[in-house]
C-alpha atoms as a PDB file:
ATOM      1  CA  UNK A   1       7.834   2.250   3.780  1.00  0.00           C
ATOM      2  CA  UNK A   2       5.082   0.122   2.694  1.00  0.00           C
ATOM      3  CA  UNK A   3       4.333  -1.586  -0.611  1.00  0.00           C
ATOM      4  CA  UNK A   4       0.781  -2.094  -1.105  1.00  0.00           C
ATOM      5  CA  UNK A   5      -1.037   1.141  -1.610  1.00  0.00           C
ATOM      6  CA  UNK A   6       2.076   3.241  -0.809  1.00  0.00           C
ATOM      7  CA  UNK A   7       4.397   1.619  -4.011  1.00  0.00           C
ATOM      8  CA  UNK A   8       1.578  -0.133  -5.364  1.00  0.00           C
ATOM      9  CA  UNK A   9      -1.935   0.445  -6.830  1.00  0.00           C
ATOM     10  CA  UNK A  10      -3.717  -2.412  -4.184  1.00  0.00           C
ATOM     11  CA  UNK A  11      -6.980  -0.117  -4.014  1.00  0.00           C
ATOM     12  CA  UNK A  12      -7.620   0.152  -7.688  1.00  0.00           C
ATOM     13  CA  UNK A  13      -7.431  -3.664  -8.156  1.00  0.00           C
ATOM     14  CA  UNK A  14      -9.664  -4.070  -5.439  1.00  0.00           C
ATOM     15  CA  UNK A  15     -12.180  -1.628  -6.219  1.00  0.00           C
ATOM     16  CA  UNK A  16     -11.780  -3.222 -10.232  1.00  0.00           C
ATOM     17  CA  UNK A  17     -12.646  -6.780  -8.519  1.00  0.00           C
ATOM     18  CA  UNK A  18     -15.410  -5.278  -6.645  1.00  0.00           C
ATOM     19  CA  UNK A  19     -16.814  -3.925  -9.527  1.00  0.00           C
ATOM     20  CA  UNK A  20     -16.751  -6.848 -11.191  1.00  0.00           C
ATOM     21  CA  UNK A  21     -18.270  -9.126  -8.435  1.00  0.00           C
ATOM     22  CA  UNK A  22     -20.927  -6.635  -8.218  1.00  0.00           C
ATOM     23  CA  UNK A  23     -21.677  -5.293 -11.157  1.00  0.00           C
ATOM     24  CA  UNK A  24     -21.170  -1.748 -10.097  1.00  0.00           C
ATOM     25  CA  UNK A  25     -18.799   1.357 -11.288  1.00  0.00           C
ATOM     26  CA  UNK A  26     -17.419   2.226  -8.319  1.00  0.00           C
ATOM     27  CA  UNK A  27     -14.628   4.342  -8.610  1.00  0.00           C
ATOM     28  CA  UNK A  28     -11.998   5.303  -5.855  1.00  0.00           C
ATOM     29  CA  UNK A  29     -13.002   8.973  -5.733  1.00  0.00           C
ATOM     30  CA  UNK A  30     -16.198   7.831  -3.967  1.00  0.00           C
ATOM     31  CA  UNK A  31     -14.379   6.718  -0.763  1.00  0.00           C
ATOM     32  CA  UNK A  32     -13.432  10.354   0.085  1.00  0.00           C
ATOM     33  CA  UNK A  33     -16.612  10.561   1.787  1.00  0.00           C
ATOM     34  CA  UNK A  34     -18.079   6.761   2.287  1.00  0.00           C
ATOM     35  CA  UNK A  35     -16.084   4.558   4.664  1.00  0.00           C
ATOM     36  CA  UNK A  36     -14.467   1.787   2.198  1.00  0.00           C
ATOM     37  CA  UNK A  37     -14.455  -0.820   4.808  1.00  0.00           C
ATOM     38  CA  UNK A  38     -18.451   0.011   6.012  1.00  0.00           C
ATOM     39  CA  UNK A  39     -19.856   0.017   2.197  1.00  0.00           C
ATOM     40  CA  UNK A  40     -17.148  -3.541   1.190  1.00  0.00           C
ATOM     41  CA  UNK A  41     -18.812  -5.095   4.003  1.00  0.00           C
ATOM     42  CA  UNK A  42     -22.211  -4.167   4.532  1.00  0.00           C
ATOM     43  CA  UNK A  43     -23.778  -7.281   3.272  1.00  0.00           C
ATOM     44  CA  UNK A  44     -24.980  -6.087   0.237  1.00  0.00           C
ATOM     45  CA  UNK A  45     -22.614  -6.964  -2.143  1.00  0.00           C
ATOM     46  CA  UNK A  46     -19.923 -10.613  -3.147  1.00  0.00           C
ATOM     47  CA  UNK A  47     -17.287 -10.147  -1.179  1.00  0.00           C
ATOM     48  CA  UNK A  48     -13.783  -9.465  -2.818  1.00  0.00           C
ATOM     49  CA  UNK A  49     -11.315 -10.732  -0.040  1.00  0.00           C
ATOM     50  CA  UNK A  50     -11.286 -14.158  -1.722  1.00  0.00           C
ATOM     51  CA  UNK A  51      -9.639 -12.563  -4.667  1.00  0.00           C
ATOM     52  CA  UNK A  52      -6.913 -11.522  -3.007  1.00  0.00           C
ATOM     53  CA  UNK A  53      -5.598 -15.503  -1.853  1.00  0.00           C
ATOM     54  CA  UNK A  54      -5.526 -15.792  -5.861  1.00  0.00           C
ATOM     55  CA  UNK A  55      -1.819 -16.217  -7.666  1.00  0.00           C
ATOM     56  CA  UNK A  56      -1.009 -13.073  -9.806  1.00  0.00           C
ATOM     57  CA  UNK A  57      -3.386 -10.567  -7.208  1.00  0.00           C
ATOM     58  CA  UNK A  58      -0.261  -9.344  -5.896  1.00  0.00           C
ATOM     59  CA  UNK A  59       2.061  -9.418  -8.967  1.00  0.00           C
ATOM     60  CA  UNK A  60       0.420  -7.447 -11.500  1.00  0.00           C
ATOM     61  CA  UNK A  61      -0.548  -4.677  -9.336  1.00  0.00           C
ATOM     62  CA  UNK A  62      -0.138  -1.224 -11.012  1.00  0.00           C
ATOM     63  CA  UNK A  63       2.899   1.246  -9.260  1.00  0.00           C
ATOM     64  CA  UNK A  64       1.542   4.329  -7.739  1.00  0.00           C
ATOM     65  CA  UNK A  65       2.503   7.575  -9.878  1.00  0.00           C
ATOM     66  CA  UNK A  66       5.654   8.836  -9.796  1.00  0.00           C
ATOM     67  CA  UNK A  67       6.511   5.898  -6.619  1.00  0.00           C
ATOM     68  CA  UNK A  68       9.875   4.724  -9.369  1.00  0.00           C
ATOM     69  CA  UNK A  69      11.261   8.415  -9.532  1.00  0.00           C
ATOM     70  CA  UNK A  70      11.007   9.884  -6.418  1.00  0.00           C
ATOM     71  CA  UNK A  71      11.891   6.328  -4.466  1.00  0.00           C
ATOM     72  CA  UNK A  72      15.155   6.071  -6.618  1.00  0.00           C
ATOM     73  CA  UNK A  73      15.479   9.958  -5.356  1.00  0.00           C
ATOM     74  CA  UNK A  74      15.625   9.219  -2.043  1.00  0.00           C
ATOM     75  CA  UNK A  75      17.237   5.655  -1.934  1.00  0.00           C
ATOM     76  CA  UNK A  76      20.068   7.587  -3.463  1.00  0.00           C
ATOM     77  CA  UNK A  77      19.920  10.179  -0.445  1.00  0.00           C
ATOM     78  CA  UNK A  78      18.477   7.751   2.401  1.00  0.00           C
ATOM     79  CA  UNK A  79      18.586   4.013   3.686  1.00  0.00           C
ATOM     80  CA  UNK A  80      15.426   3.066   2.254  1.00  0.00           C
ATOM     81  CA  UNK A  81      13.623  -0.248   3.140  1.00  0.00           C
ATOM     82  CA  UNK A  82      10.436  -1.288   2.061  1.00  0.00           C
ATOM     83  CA  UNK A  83       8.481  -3.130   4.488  1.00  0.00           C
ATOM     84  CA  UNK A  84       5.272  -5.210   3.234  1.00  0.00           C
ATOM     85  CA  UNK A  85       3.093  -7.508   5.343  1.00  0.00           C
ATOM     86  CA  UNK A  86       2.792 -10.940   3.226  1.00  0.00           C
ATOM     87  CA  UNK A  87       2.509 -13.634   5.291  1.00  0.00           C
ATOM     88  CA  UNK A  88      -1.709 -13.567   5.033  1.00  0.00           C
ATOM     89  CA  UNK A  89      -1.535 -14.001   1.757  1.00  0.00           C
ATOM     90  CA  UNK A  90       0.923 -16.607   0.931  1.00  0.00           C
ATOM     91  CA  UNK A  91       1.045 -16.249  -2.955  1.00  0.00           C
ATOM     92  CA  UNK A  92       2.148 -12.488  -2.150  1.00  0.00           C
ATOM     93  CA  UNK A  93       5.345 -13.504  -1.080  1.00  0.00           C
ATOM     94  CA  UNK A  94       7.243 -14.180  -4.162  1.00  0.00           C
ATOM     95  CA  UNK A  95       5.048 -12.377  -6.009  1.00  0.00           C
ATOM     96  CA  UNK A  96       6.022  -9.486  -3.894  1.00  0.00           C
ATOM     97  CA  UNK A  97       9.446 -10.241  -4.476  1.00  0.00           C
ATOM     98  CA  UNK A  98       9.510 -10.211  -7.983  1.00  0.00           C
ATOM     99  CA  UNK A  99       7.226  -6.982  -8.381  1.00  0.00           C
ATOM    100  CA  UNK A 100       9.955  -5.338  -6.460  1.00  0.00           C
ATOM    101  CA  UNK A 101      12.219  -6.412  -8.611  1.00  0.00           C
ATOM    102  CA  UNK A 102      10.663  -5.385 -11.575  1.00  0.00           C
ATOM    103  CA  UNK A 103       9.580  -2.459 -11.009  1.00  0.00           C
ATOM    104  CA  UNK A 104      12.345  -0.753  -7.874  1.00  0.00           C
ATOM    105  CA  UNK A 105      15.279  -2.976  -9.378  1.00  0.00           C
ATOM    106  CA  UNK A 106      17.568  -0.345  -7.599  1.00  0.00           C
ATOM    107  CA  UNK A 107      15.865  -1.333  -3.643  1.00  0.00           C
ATOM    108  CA  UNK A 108      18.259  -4.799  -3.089  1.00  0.00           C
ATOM    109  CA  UNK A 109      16.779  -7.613  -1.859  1.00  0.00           C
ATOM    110  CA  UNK A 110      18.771  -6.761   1.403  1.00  0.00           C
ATOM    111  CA  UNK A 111      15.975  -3.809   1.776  1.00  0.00           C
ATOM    112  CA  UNK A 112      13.034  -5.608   1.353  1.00  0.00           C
ATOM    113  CA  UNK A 113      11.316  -7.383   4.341  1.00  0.00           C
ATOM    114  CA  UNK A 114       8.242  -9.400   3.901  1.00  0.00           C
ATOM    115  CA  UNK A 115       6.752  -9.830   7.452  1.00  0.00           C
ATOM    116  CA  UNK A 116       3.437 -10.594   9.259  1.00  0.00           C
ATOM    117  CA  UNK A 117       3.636  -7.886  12.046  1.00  0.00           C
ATOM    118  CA  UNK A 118       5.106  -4.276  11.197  1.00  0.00           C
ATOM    119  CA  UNK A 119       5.473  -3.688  14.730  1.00  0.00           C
ATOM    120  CA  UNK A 120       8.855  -5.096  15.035  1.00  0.00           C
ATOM    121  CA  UNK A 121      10.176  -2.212  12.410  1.00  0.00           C
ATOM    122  CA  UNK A 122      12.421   0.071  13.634  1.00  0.00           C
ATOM    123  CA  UNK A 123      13.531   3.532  11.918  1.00  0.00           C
ATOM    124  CA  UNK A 124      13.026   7.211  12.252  1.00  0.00           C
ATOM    125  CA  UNK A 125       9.898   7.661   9.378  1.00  0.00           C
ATOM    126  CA  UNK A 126       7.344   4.876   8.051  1.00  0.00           C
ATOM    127  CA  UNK A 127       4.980   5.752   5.176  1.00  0.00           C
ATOM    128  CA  UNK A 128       2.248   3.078   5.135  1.00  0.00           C
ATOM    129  CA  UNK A 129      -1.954   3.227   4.290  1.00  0.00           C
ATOM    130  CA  UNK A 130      -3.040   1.391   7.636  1.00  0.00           C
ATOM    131  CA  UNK A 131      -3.580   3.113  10.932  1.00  0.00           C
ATOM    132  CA  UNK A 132      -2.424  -0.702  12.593  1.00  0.00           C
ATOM    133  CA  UNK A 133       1.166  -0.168  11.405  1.00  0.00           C
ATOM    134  CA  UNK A 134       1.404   3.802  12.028  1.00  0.00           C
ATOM    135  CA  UNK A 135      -0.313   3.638  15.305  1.00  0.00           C
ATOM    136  CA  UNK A 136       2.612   1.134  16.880  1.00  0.00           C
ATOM    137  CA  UNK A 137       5.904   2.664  14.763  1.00  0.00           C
ATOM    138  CA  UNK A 138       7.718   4.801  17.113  1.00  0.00           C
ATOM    139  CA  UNK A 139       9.442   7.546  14.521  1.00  0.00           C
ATOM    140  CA  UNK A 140       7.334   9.705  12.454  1.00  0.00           C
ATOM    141  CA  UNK A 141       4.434   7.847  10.960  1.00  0.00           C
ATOM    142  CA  UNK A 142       3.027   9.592   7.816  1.00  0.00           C
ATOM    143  CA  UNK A 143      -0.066   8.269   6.433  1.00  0.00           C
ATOM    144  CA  UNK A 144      -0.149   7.222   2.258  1.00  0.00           C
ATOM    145  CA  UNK A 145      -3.834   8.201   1.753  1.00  0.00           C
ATOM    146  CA  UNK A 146      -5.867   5.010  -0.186  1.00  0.00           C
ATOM    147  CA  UNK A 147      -9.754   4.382  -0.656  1.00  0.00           C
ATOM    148  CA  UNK A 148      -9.606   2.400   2.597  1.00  0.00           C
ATOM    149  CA  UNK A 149      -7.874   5.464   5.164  1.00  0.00           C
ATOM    150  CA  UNK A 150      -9.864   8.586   4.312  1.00  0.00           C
ATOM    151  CA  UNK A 151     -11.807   8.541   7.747  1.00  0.00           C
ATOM    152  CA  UNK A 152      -8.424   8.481   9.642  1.00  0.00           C
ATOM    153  CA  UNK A 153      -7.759  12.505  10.802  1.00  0.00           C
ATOM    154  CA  UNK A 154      -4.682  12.071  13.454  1.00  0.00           C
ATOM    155  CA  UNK A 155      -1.731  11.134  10.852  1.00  0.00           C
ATOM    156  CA  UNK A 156       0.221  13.660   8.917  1.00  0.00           C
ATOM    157  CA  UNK A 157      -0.702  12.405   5.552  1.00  0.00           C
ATOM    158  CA  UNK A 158       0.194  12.703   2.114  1.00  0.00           C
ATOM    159  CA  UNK A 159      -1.524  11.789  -1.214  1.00  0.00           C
ATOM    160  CA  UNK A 160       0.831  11.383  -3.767  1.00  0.00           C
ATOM    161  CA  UNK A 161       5.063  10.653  -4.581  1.00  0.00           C
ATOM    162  CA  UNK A 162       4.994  14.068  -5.590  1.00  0.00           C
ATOM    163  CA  UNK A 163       4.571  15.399  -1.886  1.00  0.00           C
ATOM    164  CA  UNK A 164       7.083  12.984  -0.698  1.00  0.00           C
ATOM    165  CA  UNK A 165       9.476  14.688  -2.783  1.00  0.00           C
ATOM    166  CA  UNK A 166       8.546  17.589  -1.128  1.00  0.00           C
ATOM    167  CA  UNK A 167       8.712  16.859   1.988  1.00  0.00           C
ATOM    168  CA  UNK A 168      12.409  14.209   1.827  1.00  0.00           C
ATOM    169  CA  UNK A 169      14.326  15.852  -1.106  1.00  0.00           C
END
């Protein structure tokens, strides 16, 4: 599974930079029916992307409701690894690292793989936000739903940790 918008809260601290670049109020609710990507990048508004090359972007990201309980759940009942593409954004790496740690202490270090290209994973279900890693992962790809991934219709998708449950335990 992925970390950024699956574990962690990547959308809200990119919508809260946005909103401060741009002196808007933007909140995440209004991507349900505007294309994130189309509105970021339309030319009308600072740019954000800058932001995320910045030490601490990565480490103080806020964890997803109920991600701790439910991912505990089924590390407990499943091989669980968590799968995050860092190598664009070279402060992410430790600061990946150590998020994990602090907040999933119970996913080892020996389940956490900080790559550039998901489509060397292997396994039989990845839960991720992007279409780019779903579209090439040969098991059962479900789709985390973020700001960014609400135009995207061909994925089985779920919205919350809650539904996970549901579905794994």
């Amino acid at each position: 599974m992925d970390m950024d918008d699956v574990l962690a809260d990547a959308s809200q601290a990119i919508i809260d930079i946005f909103n401060e670049l741009n002196h808007t109020q933007i909140e995440k609710s209004f991507f349900e029916t505007t294309n994130f990507y189309e509105f970021v990048n339309s030319g009308k508004y600072q740019t954000y992307r800058h932001r995320l090359f910045e030490p601490g972007f990565f480490g103080n990201l806020e964890v997803i409701p109920d991600a701790q309980e439910v991912l505990k759940e089924l590390s407990e009942k499943h091989e669980v690894f968590v799968v995050s593409s860092a190598t664009e954004f070279p402060n992410s790496l430790k600061e990946k690292f150590d998020w994990m740690q602090r907040n999933f202490p119970f996913i080892s270090w020996r389940n956490f793989a900080l790559c550039g290209d998901k489509s060397i994973i292997k396994g039989d279900i990845m839960i991720d936000d992007h279409e780019k890693n779903l579209s090439k992962f040969e098991g059962r790809a479900i789709l985390f739903e973020a700001a960014h991934n609400h135009h995207l219709k061909d994925y089985e998708r779920v919205k919350t940790w809650k539904e996970i449950a549901e579905k794994f335990l």
